[in-house]
N, C-alpha and C. Protein backbone atom coordinates (compact mmCIF):
# COMPACT_ATOMS: atom_id res chain seq x y z
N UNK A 1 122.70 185.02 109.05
CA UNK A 1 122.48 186.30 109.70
C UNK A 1 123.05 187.43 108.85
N UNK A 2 124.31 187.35 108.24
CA UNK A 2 124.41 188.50 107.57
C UNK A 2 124.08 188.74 106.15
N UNK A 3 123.27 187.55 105.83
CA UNK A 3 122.68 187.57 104.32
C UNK A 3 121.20 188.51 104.59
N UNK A 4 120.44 188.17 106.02
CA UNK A 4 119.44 189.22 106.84
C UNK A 4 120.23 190.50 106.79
N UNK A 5 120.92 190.69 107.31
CA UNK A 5 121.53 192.01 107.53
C UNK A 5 122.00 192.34 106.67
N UNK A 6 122.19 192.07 105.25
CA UNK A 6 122.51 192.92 103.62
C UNK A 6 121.31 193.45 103.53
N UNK A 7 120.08 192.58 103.70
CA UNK A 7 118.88 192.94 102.90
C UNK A 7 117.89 194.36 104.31
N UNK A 8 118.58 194.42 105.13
CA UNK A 8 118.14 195.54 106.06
C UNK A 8 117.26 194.88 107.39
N UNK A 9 117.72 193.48 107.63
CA UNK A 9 116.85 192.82 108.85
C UNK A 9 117.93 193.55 109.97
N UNK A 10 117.11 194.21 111.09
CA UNK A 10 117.76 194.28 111.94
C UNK A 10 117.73 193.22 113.10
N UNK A 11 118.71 193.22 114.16
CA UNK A 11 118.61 192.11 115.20
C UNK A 11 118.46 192.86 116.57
N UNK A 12 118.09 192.57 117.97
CA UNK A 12 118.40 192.92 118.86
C UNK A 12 119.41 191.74 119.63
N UNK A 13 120.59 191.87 118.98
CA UNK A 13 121.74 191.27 119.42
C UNK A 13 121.83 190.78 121.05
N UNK A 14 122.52 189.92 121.06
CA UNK A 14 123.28 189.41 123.04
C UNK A 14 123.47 191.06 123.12
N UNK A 15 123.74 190.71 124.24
CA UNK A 15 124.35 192.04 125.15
C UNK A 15 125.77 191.05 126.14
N UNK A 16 126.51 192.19 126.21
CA UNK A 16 127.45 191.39 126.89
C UNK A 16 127.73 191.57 128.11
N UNK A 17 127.99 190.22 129.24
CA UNK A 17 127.78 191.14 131.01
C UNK A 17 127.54 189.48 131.29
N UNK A 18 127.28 189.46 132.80
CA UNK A 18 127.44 188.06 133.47
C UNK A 18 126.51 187.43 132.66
N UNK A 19 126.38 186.25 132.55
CA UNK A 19 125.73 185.00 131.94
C UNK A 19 125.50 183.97 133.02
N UNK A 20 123.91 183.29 132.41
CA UNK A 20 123.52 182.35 133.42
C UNK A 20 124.74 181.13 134.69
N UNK A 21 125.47 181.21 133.23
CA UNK A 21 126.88 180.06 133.47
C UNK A 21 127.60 180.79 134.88
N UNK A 22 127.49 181.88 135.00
CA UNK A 22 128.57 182.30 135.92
C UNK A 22 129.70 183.28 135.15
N UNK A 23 129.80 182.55 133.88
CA UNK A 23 131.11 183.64 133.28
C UNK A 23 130.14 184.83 132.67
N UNK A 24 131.69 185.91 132.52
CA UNK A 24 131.05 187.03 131.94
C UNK A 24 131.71 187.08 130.65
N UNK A 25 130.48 187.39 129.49
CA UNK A 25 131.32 187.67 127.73
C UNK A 25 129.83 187.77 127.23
N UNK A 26 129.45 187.64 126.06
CA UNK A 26 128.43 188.42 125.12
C UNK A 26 128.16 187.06 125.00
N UNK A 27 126.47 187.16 125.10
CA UNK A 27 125.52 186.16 124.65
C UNK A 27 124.27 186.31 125.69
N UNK A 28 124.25 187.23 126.72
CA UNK A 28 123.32 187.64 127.67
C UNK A 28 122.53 188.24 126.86
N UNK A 29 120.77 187.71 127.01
CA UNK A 29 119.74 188.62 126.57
C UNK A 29 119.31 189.97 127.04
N UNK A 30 119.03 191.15 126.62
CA UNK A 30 118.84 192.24 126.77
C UNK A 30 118.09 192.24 127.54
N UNK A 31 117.71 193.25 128.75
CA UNK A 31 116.57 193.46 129.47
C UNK A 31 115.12 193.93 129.09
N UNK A 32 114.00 193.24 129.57
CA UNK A 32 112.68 193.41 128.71
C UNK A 32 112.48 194.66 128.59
N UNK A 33 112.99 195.53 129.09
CA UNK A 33 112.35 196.83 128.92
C UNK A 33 113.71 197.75 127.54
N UNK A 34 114.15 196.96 127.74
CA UNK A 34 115.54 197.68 126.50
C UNK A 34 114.82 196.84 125.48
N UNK A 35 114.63 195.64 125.56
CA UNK A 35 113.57 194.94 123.98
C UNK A 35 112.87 195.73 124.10
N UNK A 36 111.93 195.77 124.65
CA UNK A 36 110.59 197.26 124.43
C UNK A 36 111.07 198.01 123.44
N UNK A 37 111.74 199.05 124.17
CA UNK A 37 111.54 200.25 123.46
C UNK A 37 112.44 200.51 121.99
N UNK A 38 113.53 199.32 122.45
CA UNK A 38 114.31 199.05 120.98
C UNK A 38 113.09 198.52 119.66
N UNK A 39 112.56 197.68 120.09
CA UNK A 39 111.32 197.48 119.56
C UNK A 39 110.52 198.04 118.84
N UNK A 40 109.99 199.44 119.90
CA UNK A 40 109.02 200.60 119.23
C UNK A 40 110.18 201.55 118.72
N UNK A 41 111.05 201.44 118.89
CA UNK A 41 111.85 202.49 117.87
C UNK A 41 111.59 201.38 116.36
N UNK A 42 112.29 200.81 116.49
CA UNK A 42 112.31 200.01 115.29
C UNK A 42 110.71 200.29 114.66
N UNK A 43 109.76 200.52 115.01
CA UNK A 43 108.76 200.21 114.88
C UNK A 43 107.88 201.04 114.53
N UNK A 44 108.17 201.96 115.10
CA UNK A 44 108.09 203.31 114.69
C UNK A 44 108.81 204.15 113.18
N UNK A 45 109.79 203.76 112.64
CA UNK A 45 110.42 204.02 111.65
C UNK A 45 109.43 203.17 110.49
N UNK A 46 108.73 203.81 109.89
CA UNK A 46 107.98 203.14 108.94
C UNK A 46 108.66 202.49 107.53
N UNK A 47 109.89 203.42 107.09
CA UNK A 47 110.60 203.10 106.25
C UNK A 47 110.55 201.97 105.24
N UNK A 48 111.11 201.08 106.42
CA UNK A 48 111.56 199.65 105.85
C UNK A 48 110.78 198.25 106.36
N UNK A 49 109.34 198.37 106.97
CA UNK A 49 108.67 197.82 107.42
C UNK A 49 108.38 196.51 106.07
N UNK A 50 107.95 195.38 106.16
CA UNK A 50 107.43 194.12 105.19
C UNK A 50 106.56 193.62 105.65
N UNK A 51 106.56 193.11 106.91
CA UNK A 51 105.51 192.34 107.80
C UNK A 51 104.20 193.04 107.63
């Protein structure tokens, strides 16, 4: 992951907050609508696009 992240891969990281388990700490997936638009931002920045 951070050999991706030298070369400019970004991630949409855990989020941190209750977890399926019951405990709370970072590894919870983001809500679909925060992927969205994190998404079209990313996506929108033509910059550094490859795909």
């Amino acid at each position: 992951v951070e050999k991706l992240r030298a070369c400019g891969v970004e991630f949409i990281g855990p989020e941190e907050g209750m977890l399926a388990c019951g405990y709370e700490g970072l590894g919870r997936l983001w809500k679909v609508n925060d992927i969205a638009f994190r998404a079209e931002f990313m996506l929108a920045r033509q910059d550094n696009l490859i795909a």
